[in-house]
C-alpha atoms as a PDB file:
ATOM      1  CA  UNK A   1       0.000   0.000   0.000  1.00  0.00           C
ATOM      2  CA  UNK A   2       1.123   3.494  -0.949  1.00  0.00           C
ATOM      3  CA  UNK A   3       2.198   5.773   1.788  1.00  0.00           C
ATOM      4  CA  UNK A   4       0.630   9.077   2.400  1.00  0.00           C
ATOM      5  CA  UNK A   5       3.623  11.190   0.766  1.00  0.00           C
ATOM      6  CA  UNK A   6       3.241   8.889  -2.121  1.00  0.00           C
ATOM      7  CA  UNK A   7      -0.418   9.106  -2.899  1.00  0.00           C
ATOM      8  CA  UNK A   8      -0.276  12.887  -2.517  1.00  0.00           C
ATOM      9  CA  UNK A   9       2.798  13.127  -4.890  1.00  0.00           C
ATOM     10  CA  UNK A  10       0.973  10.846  -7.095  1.00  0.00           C
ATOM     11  CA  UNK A  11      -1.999  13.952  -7.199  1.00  0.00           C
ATOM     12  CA  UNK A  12       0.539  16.396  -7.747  1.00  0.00           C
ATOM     13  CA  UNK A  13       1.759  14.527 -11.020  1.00  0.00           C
ATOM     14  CA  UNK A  14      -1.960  14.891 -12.154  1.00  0.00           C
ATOM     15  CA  UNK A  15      -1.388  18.766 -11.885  1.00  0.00           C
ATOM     16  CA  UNK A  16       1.440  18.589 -13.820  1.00  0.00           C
ATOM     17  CA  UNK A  17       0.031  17.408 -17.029  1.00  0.00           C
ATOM     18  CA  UNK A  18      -0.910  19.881 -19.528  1.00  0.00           C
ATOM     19  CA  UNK A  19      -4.051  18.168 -20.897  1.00  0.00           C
ATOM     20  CA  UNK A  20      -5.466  17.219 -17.390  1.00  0.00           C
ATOM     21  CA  UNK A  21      -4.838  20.581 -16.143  1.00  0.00           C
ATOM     22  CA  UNK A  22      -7.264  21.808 -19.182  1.00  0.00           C
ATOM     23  CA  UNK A  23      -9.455  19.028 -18.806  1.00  0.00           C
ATOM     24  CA  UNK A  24      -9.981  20.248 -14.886  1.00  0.00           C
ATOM     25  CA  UNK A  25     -10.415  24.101 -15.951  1.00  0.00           C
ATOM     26  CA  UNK A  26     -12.730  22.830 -18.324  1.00  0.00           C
ATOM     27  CA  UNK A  27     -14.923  21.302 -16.580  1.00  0.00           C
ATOM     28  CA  UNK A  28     -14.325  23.243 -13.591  1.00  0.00           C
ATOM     29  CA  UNK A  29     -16.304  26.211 -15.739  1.00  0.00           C
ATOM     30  CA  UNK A  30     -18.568  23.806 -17.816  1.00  0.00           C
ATOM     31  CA  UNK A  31     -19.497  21.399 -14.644  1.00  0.00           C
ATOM     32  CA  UNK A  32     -20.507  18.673 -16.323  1.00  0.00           C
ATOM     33  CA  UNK A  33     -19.792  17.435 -20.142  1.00  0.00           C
ATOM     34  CA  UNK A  34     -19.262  14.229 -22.044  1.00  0.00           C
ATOM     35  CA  UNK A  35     -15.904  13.207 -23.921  1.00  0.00           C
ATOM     36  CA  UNK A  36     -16.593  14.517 -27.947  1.00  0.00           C
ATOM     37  CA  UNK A  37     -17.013  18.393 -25.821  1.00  0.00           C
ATOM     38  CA  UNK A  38     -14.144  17.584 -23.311  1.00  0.00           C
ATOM     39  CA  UNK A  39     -11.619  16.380 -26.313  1.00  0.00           C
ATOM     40  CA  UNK A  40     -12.678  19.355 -28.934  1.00  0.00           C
ATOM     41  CA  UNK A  41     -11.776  21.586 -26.198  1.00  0.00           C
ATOM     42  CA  UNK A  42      -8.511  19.974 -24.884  1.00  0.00           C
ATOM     43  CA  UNK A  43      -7.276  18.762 -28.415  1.00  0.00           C
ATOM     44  CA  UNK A  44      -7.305  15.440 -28.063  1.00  0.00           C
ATOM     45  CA  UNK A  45      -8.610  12.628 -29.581  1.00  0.00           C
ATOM     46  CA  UNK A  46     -11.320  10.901 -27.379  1.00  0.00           C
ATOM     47  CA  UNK A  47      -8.419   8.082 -27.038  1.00  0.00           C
ATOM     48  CA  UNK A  48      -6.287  10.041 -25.152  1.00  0.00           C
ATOM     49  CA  UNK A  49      -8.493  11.627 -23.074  1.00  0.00           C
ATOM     50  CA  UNK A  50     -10.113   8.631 -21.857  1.00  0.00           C
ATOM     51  CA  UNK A  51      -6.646   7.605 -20.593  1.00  0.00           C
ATOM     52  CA  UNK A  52      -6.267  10.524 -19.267  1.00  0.00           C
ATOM     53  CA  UNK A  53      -9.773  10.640 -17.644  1.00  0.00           C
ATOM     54  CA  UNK A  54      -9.488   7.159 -15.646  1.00  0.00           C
ATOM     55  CA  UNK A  55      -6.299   8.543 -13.851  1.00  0.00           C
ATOM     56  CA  UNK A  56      -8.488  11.202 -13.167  1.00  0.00           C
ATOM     57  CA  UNK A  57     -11.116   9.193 -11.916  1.00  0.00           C
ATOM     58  CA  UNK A  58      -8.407   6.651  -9.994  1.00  0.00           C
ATOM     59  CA  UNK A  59      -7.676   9.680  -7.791  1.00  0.00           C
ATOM     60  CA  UNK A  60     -11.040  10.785  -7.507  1.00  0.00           C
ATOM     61  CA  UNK A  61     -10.571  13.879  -9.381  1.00  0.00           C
ATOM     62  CA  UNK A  62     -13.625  13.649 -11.589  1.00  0.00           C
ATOM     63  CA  UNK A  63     -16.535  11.519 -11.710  1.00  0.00           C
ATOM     64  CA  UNK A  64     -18.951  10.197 -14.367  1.00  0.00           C
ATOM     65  CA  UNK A  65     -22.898   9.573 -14.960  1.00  0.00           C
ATOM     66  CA  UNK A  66     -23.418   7.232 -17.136  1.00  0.00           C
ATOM     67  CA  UNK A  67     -26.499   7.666 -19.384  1.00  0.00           C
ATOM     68  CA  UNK A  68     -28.380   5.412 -22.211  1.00  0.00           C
ATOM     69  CA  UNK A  69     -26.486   7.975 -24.677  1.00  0.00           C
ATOM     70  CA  UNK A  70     -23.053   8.012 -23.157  1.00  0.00           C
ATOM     71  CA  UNK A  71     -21.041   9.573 -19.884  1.00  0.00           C
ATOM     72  CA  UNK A  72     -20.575  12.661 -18.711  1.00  0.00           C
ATOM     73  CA  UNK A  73     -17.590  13.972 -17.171  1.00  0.00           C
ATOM     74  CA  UNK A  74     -17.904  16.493 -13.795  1.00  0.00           C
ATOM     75  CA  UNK A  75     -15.339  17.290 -10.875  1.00  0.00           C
ATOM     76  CA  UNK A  76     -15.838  15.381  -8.164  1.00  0.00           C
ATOM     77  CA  UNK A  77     -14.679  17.840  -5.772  1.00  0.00           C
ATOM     78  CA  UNK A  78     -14.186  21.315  -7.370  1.00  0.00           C
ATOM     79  CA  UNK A  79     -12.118  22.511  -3.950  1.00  0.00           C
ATOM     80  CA  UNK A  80      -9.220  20.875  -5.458  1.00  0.00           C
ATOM     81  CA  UNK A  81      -9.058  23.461  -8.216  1.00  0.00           C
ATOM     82  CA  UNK A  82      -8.568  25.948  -5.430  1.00  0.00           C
ATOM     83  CA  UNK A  83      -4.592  24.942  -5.429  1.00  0.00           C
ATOM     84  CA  UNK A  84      -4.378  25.842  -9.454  1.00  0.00           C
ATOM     85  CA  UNK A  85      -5.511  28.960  -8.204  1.00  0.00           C
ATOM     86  CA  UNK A  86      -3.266  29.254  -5.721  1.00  0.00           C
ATOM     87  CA  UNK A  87      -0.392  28.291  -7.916  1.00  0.00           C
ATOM     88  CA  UNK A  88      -1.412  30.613 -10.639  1.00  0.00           C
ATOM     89  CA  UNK A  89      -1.125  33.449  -8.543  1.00  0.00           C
ATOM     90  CA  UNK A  90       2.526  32.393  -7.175  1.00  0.00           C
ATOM     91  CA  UNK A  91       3.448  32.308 -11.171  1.00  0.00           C
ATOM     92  CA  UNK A  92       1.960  35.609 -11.834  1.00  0.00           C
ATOM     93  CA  UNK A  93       3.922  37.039  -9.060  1.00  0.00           C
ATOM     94  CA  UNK A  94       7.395  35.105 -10.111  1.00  0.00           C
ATOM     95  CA  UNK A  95       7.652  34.862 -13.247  1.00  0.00           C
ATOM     96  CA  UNK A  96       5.345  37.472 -14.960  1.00  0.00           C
ATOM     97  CA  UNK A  97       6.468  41.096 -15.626  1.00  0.00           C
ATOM     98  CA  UNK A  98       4.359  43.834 -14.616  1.00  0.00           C
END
């Protein structure tokens, strides 16, 4: 079994991924969508984001509801976008001019 420090690095690696970090701002504005709306906006084929969705959903990052027409795609906890935030604002200050 994973240790603490391990499972919590292993949700910081999420963060560090381009396409899940746009998946999450995505659907952190849209709430809720299914894969063709997620991967149009991302850039991906529906492929990629599907493997990129179930380490989402390992990690509890997302969710799905599951319909007669297909899944849709929502954050599971939207609190955990509250550290992009907090690391957009450290960039701003570092590393953009004024």
């Amino acid at each position: 079994m994973e240790s603490y420090y391990e499972q919590v690095a292993e949700i910081y690696k999420l963060f560090a991924n381009p396409i899940r970090l746009k998946i999450m701002s995505f659907l952190q504005n849209e709430g809720e969508a299914p894969i063709a709306r997620i991967a149009k906006y991302v850039g991906v084929s529906p492929i990629t984001l599907s493997q990129h969705l179930v380490r989402l959903k390992r990690f509890k990052i997302v969710k799905v509801r599951r319909t007669g027409s297909g899944a849709y795609y929502q954050l599971a906890h939207p609190e955990v976008m509250e550290s992009r935030k907090i690391v957009l604002k450290f960039y701003k200050k570092a590393f953009q001019r004024p």
